[in-house]
C-alpha atoms as a PDB file:
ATOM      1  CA  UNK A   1      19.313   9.905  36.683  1.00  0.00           C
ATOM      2  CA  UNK A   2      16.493  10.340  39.127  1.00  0.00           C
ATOM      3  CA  UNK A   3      13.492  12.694  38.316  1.00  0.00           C
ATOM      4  CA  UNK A   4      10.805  13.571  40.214  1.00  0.00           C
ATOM      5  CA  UNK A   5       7.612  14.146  38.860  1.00  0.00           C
ATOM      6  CA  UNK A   6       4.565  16.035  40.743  1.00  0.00           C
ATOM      7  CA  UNK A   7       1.077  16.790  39.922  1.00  0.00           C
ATOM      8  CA  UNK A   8      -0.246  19.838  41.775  1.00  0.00           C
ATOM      9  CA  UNK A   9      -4.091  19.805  42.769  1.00  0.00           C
ATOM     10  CA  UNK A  10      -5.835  23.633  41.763  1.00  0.00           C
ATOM     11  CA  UNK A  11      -5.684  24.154  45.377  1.00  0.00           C
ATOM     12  CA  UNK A  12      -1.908  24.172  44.676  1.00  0.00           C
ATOM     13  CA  UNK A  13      -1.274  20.964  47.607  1.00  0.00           C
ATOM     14  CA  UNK A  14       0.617  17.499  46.223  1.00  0.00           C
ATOM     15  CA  UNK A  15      -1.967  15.642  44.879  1.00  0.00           C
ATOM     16  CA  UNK A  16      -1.850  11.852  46.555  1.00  0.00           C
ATOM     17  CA  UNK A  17      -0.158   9.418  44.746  1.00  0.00           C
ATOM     18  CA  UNK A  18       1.322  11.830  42.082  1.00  0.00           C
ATOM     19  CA  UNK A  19       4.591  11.956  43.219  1.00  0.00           C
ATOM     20  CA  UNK A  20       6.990   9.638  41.435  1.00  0.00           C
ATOM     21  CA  UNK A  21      10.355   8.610  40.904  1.00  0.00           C
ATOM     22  CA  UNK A  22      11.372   8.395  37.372  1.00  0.00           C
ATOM     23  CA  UNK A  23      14.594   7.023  35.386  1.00  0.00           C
ATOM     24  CA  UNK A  24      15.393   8.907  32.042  1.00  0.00           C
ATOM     25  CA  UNK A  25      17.790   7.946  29.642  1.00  0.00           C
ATOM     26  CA  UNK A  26      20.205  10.074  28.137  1.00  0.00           C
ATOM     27  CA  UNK A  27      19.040  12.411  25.536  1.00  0.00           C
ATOM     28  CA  UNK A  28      18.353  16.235  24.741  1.00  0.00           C
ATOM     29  CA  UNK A  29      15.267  16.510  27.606  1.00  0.00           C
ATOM     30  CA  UNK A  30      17.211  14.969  29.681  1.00  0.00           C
ATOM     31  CA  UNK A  31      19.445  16.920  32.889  1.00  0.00           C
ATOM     32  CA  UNK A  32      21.222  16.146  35.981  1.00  0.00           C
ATOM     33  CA  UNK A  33      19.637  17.383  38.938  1.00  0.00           C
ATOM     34  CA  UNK A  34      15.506  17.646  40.527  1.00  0.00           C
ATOM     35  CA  UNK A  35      13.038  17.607  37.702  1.00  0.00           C
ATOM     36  CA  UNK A  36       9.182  18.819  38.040  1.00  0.00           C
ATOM     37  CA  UNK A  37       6.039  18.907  35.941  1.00  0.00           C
ATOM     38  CA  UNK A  38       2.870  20.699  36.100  1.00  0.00           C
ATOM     39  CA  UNK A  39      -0.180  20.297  34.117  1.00  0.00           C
ATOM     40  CA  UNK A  40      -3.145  22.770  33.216  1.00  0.00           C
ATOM     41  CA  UNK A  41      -5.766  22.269  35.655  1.00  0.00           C
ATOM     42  CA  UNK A  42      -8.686  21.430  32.789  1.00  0.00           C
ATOM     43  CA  UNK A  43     -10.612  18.039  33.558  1.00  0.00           C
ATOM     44  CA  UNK A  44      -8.109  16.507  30.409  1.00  0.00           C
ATOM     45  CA  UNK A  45      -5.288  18.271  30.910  1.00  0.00           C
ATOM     46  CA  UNK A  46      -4.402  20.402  27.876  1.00  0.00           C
ATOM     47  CA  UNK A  47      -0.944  21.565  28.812  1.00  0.00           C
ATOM     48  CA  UNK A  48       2.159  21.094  30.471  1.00  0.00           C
ATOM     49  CA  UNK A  49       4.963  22.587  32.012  1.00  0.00           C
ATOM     50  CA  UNK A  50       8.842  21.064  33.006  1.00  0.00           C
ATOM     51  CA  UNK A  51      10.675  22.522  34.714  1.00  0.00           C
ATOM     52  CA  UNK A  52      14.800  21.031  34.766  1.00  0.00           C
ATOM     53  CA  UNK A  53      16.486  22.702  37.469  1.00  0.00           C
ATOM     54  CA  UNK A  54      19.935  21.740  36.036  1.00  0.00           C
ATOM     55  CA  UNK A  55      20.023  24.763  33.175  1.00  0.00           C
ATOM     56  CA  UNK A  56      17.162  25.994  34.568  1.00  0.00           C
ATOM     57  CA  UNK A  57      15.341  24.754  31.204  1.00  0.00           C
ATOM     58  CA  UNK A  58      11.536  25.044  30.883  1.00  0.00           C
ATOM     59  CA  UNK A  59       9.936  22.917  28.374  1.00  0.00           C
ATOM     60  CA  UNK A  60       5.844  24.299  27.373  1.00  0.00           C
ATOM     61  CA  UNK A  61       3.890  21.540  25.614  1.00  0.00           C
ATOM     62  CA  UNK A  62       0.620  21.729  23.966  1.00  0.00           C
ATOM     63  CA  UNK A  63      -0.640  17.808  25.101  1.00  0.00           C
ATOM     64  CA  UNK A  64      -4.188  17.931  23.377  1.00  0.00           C
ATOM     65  CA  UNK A  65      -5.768  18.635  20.151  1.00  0.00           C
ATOM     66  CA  UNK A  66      -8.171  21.176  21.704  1.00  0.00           C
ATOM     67  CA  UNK A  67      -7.580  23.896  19.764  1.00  0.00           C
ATOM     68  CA  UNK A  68      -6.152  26.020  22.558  1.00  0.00           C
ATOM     69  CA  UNK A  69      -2.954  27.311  23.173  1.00  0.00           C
ATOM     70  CA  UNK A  70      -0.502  27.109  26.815  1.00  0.00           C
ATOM     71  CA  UNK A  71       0.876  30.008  28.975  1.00  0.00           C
ATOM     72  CA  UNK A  72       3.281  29.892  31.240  1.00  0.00           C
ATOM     73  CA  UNK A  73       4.609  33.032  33.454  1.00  0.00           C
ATOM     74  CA  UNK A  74       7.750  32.332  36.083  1.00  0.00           C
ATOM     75  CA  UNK A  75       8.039  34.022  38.971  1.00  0.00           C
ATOM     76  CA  UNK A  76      11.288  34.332  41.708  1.00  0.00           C
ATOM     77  CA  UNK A  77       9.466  34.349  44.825  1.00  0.00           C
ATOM     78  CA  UNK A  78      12.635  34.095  46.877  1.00  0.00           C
ATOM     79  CA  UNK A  79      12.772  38.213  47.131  1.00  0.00           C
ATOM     80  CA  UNK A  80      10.132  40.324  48.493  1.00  0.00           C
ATOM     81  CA  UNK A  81       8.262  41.112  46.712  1.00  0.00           C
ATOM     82  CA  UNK A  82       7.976  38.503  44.535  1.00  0.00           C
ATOM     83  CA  UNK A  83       9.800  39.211  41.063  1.00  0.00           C
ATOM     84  CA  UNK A  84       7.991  38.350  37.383  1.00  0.00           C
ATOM     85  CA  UNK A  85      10.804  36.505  35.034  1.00  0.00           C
ATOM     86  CA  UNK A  86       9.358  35.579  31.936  1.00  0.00           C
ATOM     87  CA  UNK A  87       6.389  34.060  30.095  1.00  0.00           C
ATOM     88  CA  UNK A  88       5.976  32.589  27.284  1.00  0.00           C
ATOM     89  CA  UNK A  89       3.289  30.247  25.170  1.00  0.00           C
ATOM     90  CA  UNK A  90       3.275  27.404  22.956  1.00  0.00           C
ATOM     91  CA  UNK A  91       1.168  28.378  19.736  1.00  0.00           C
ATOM     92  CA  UNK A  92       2.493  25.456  17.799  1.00  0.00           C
ATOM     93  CA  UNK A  93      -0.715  23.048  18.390  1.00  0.00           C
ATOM     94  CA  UNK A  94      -0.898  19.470  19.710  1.00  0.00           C
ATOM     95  CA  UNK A  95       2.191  17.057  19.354  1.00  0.00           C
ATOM     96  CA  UNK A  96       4.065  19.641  17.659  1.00  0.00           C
ATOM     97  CA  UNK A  97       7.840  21.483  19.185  1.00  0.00           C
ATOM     98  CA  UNK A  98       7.195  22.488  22.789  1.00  0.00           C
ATOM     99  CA  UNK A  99       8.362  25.937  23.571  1.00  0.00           C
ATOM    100  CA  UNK A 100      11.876  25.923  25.643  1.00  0.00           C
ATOM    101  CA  UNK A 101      13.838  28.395  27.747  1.00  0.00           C
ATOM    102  CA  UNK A 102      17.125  27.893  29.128  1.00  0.00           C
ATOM    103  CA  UNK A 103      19.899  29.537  31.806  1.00  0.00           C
ATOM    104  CA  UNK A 104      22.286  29.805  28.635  1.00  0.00           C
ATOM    105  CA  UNK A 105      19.367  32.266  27.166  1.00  0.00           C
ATOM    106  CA  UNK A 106      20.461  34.646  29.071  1.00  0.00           C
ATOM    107  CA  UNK A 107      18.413  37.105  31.531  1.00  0.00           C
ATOM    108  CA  UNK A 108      15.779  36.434  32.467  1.00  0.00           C
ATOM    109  CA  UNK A 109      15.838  32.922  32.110  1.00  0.00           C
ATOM    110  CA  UNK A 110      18.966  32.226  34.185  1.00  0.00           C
ATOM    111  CA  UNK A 111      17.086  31.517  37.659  1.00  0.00           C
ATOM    112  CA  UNK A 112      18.667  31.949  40.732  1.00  0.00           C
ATOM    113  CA  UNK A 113      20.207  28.701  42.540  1.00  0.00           C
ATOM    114  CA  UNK A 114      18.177  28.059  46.019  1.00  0.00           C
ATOM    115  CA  UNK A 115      15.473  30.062  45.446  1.00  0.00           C
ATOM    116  CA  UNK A 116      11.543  29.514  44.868  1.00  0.00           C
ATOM    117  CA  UNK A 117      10.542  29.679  41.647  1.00  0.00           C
ATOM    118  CA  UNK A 118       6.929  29.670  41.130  1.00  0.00           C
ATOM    119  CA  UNK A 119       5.061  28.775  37.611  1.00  0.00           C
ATOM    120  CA  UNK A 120       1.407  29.469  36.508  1.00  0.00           C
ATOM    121  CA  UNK A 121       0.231  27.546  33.781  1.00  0.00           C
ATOM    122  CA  UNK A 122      -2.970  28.130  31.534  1.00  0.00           C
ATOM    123  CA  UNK A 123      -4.454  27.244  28.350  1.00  0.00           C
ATOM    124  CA  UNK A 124      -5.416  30.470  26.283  1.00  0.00           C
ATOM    125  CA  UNK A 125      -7.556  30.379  23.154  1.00  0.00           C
ATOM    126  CA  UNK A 126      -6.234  30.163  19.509  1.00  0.00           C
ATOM    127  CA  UNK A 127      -4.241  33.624  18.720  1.00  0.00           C
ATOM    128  CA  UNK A 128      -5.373  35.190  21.655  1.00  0.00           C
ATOM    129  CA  UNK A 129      -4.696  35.873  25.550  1.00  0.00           C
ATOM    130  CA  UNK A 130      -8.140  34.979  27.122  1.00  0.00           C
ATOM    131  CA  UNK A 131      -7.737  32.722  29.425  1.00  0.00           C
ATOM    132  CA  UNK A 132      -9.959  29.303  28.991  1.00  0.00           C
ATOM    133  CA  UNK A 133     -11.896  28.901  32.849  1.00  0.00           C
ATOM    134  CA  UNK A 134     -10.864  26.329  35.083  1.00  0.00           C
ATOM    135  CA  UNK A 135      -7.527  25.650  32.986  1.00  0.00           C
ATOM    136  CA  UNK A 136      -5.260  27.665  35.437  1.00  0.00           C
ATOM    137  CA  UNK A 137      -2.461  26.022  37.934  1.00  0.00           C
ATOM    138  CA  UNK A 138       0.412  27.291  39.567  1.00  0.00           C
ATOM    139  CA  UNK A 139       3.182  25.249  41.765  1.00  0.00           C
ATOM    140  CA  UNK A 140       6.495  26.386  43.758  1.00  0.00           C
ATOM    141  CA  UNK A 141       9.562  24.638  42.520  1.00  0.00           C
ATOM    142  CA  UNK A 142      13.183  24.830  44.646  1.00  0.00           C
ATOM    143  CA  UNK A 143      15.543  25.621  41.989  1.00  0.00           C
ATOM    144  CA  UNK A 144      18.500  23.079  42.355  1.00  0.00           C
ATOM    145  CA  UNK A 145      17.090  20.574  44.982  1.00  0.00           C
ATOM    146  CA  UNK A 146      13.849  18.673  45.807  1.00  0.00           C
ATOM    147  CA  UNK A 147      13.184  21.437  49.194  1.00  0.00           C
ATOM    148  CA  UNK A 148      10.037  22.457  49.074  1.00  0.00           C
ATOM    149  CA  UNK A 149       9.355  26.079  49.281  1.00  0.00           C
END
């Protein structure tokens, strides 16, 4: 199955070069349809975000032994105004279980077909809900298809 991959720069633009095509084999983190990934915006990224539109499943992983912990809040930007889903963060620590959401959660995590989903990704400290400066990133996904939005 194809998956594409993109990197978003903190001004929120493609970065160049970061967009890739990507074969996955079969397996639990694997899904049918577009697939997108965004990273804290720290100089070594300490987080990341996937986003598989097929189940609408979000996958939060802690990717460094920093000591810090991920956020990640979804919005549907589709409606006006924009309506807040869900957040959630990974307090497991480096290489450990990501944190995952799916449709067949239930609300809230069921995301509309066709419309703009928007993420925001930060690192937090241990235990807490201060963000860490400079680690925040956000990105517009098309739930469903590879449209930008």
């Amino acid at each position: 199955m194809s998956t594409k991959i993109v990197q978003w720069s903190r001004r929120g633009g493609i970065m160049a070069g970061a967009v890739a095509l990507t074969i996955l084999g079969a397996g639990p983190a694997s899904a049918d349809g577009p697939h997108y990934t965004l990273f804290t915006s720290d100089d070594n990224p300490g987080g990341a975000v996937e986003f598989f539109t097929d189940g609408d499943m979000v996958r939060l992983t802690d990717t460094q032994a920093d000591g810090k912990d991920v956020e990640v809040d979804v919005w549907d930007v589709t409606p006006e105004p924009d309506v807040y889903k869900f957040g959630f963060y990974n307090r497991h620590g480096h290489r450990e279980q990501p944190v995952v959401s799916e449709a067949s959660d239930g609300a809230p995590y069921d995301l509309a077909e066709g419309h703009c989903i928007k993420f925001r990704i930060r690192l937090v400290n241990d235990g807490s809900s201060t963000v860490v400066p400079g680690s925040t990133n956000w990105g517009r996904f098309r739930n469903g298809s590879y449209e930008n939005c």
